[in-house]
Protein backbone atom coordinates (compact mmCIF):
# COMPACT_ATOMS: atom_id res chain seq x y z
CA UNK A 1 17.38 18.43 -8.56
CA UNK A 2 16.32 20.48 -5.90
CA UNK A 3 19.56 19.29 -3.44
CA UNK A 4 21.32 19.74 -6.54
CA UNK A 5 20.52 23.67 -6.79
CA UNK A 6 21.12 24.54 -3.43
CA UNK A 7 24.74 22.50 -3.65
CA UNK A 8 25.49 25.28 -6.74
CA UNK A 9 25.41 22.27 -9.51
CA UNK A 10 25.34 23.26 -13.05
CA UNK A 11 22.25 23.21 -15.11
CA UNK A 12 23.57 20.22 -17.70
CA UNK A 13 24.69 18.18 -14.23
CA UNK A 14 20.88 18.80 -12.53
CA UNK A 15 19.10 17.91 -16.43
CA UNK A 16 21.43 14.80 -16.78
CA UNK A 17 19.39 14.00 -13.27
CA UNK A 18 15.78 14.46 -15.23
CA UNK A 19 13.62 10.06 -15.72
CA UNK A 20 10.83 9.30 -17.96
CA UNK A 21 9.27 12.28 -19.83
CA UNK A 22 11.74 15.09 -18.71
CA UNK A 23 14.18 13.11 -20.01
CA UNK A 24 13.14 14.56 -23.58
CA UNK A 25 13.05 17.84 -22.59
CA UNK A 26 16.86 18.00 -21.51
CA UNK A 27 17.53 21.55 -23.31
CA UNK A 28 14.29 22.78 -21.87
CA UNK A 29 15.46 21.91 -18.44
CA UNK A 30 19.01 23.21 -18.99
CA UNK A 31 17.65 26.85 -19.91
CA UNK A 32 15.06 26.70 -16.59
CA UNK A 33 17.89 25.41 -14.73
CA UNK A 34 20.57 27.76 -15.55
CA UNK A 35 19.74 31.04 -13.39
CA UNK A 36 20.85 32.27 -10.02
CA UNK A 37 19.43 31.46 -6.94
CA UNK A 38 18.08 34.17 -4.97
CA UNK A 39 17.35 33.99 -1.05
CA UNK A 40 13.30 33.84 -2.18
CA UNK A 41 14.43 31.07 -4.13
CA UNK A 42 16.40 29.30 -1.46
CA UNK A 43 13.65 29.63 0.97
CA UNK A 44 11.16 28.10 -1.52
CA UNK A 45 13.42 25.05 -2.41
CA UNK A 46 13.64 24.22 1.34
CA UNK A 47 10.15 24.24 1.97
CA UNK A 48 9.22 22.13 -1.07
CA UNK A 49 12.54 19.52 0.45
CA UNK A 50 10.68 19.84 3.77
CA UNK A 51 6.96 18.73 2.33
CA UNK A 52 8.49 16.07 0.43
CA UNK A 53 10.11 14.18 3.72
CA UNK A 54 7.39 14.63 5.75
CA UNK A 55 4.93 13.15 2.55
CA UNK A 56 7.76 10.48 2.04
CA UNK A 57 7.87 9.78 6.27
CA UNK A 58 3.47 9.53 5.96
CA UNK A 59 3.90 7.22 3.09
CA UNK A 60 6.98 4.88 4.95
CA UNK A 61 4.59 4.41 7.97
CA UNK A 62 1.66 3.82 6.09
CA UNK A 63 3.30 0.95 3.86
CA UNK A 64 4.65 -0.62 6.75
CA UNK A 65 1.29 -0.35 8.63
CA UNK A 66 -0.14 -2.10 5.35
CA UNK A 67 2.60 -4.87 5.62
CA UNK A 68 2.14 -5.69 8.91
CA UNK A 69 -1.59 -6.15 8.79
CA UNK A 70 -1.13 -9.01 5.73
CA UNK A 71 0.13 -11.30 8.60
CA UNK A 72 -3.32 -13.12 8.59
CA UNK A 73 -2.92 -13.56 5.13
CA UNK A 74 0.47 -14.08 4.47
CA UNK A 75 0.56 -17.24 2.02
CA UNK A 76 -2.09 -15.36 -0.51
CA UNK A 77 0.12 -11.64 -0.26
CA UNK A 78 2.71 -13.71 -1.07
CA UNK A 79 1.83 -15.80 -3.55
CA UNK A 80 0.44 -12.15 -5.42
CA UNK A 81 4.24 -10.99 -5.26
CA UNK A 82 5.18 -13.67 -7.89
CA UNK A 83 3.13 -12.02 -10.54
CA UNK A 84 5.16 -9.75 -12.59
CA UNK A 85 5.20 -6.27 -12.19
CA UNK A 86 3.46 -6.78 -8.54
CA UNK A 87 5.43 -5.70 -5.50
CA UNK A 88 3.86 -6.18 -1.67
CA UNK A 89 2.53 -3.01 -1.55
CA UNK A 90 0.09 -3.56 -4.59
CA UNK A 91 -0.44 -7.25 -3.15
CA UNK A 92 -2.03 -5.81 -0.20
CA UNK A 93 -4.13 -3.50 -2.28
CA UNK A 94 -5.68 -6.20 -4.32
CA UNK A 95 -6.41 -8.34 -1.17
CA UNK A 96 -8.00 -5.78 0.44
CA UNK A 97 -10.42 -5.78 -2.84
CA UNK A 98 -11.23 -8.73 -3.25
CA UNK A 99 -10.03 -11.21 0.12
CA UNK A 100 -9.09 -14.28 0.09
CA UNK A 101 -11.52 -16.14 -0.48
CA UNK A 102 -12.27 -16.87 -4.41
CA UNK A 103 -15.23 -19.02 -3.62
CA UNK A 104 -17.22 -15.83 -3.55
CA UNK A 105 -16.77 -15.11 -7.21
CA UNK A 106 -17.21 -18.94 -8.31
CA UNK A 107 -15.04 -18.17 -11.70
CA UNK A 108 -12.21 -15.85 -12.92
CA UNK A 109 -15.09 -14.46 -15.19
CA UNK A 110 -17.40 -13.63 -12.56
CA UNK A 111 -14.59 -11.76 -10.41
CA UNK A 112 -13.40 -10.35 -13.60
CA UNK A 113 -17.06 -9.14 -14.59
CA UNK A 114 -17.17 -7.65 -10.59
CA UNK A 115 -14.13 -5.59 -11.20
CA UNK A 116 -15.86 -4.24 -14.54
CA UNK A 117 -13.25 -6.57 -16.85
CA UNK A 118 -16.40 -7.87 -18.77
CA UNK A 119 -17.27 -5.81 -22.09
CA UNK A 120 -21.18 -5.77 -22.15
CA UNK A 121 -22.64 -7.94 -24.84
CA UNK A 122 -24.39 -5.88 -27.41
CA UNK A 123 -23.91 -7.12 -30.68
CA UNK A 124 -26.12 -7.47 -33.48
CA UNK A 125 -25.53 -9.78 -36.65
CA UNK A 126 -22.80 -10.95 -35.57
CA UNK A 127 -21.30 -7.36 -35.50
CA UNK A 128 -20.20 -5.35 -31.96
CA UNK A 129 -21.58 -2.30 -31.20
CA UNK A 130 -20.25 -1.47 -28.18
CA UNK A 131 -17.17 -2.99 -26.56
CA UNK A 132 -17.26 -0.95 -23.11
CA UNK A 133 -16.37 -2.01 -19.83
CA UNK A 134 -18.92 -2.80 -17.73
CA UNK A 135 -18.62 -0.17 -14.59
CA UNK A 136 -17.10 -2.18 -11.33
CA UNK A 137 -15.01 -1.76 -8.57
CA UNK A 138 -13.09 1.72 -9.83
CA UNK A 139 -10.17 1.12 -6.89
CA UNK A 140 -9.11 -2.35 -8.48
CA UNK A 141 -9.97 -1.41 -12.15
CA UNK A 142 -7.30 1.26 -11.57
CA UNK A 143 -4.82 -0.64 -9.66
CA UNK A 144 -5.01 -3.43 -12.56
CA UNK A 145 -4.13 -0.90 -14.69
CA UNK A 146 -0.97 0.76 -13.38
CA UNK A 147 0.21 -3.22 -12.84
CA UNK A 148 -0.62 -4.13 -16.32
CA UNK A 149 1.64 -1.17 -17.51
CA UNK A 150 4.29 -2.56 -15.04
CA UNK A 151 4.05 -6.17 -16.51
CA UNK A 152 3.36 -5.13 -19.96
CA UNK A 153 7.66 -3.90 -19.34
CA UNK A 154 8.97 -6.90 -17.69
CA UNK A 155 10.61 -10.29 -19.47
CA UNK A 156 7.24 -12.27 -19.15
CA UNK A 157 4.04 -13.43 -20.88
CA UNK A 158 2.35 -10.16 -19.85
CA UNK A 159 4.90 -8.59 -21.95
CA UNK A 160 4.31 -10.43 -25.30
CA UNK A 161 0.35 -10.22 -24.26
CA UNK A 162 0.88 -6.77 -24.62
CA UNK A 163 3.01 -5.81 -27.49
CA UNK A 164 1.06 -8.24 -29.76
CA UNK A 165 -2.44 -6.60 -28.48
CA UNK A 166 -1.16 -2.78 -29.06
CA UNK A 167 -0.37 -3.59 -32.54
CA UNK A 168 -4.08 -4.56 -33.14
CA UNK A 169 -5.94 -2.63 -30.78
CA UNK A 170 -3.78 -0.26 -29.60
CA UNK A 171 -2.14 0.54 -26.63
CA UNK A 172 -4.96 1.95 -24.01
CA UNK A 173 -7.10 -1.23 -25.20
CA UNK A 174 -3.81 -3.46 -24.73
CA UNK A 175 -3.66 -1.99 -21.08
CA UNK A 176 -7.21 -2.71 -20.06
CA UNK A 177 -6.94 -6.62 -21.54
CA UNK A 178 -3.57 -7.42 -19.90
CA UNK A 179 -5.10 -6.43 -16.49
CA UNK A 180 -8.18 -8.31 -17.20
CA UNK A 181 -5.46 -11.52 -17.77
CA UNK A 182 -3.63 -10.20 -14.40
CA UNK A 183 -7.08 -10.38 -12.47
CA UNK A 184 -7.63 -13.43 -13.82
CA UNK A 185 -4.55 -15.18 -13.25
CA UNK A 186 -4.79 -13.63 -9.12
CA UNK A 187 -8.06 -15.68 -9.08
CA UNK A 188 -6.39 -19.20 -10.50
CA UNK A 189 -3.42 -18.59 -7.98
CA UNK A 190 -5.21 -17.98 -4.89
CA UNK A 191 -8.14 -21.11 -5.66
CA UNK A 192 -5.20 -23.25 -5.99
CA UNK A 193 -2.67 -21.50 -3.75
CA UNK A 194 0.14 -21.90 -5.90
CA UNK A 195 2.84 -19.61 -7.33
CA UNK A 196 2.96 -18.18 -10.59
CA UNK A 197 5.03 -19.90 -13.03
CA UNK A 198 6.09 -18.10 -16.38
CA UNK A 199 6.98 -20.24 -19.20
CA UNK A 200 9.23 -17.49 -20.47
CA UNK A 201 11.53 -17.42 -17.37
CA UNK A 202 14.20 -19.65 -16.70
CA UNK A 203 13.60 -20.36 -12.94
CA UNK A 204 16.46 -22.59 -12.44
CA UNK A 205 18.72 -19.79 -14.32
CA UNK A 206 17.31 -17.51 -12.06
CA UNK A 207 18.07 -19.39 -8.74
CA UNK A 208 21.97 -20.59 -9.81
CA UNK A 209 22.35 -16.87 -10.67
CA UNK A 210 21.14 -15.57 -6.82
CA UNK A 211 22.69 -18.20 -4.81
CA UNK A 212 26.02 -18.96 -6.83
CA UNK A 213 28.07 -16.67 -4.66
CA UNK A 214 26.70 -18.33 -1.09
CA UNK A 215 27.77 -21.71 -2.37
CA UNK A 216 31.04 -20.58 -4.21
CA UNK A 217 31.56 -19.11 -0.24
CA UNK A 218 30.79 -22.14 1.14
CA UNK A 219 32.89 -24.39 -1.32
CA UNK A 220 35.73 -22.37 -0.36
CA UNK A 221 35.13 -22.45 3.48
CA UNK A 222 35.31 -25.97 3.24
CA UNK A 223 38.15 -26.26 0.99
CA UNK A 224 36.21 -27.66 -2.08
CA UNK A 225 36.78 -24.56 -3.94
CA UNK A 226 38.84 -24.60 -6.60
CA UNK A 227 38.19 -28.54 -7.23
CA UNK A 228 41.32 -30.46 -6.36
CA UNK A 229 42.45 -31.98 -9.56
């Protein structure tokens, strides 16, 4: 929006340009949009352009600081990266919380009750009284979360998980016990250092879909391709 004002756009082009929430204030937008730009205004937009490069530039050679220290640890950060909704940068973050090494925790519950996963146990008659989160590590509790909202929009498990748990308990509630599942699902795949496997995805689909093109290319640099008849 901001390269859009200084190129002299018009206000419906640079709200057409609005994601996510602004996206439902498009008339809103249009009448903040639609003004003249004065030289004040022009000096301001380049500043704010300016601050945003040099943040974007920071966080480029910070990420690929943060990739190239997972080298010692390369099969478990990738092995994270086949969970939905969890990309390598968020793979290093949760190795960095919790290593390696699952040993340490002896169960999924035991990490999970670590991170503050657990809700404490105070019930009485068979009723709850409280069903708080324990408090735990506050750096993976919120890194959980902002993958569980990730997962809880992809074609997976985590997805049904989550629309069948806001229904009941609502959505914030949903949140907290699809990362739970997501922290305990990183403890079963690192303990047995295998890939995650949904039962909702079609892998084989998946892989004809990404490679068809190579082969059809190689098929026809070979002179299999169309089939003779």
């Amino acid at each position: 929006m901001l390269d859009g004002l200084l190129q002299g756009k018009s206000a419906q082009e640079l709200a057409g340009l609005a994601r996510r929430r602004l996206k439902h204030k498009h008339q809103a937008l249009i009448d903040a949009l639609d003004c003249e730009l004065s030289a004040r205004h022009r000096l301001l937009i380049d500043m704010a352009r300016e601050h945003i490069a040099y943040l974007e530039h920071q966080l480029a050679e910070l990420d690929a600081y943060l990739i190239a220290a997972m080298k010692p640890y390369d099969w478990g950060w990738r092995l994270l990266q086949t969970l939905p909704g969890v990309d390598q940068i968020s793979a290093a973050q949760i190795l960095i919380e919790t290593g390696l090494d699952m040993q340490q925790f002896g169960s999924a519950h035991r990490l999970a009750s670590w991170a503050g996963f657990c809700p404490g146990n105070n019930e009485s008659a068979g009723k709850r009284k409280s069903g708080k989160t324990r408090h735990g590590s506050p750096m993976l509790r919120r890194l959980l979360c902002e993958l569980a909202h990730a997962a809880s929009k992809t074609k997976s498990l985590f997805k049904a998980k989550y629309e069948s748990l806001a229904v009941r308990r609502g959505g914030k509630r949903a949140i907290v016990a699809l990362a739970h599942k997501l922290l305990r699902t990183v403890f079963i795949l690192l303990s047995r250092r295998v890939p995650y496997r949904d039962a909702t995805i079609d892998y084989e689909a998946m892989s004809v879909a990404r490679n068809a093109p190579r082969w059809i290319h190689a098929l026809k640099k070979y002179g299999y391709w169309p089939a003779p008849a």
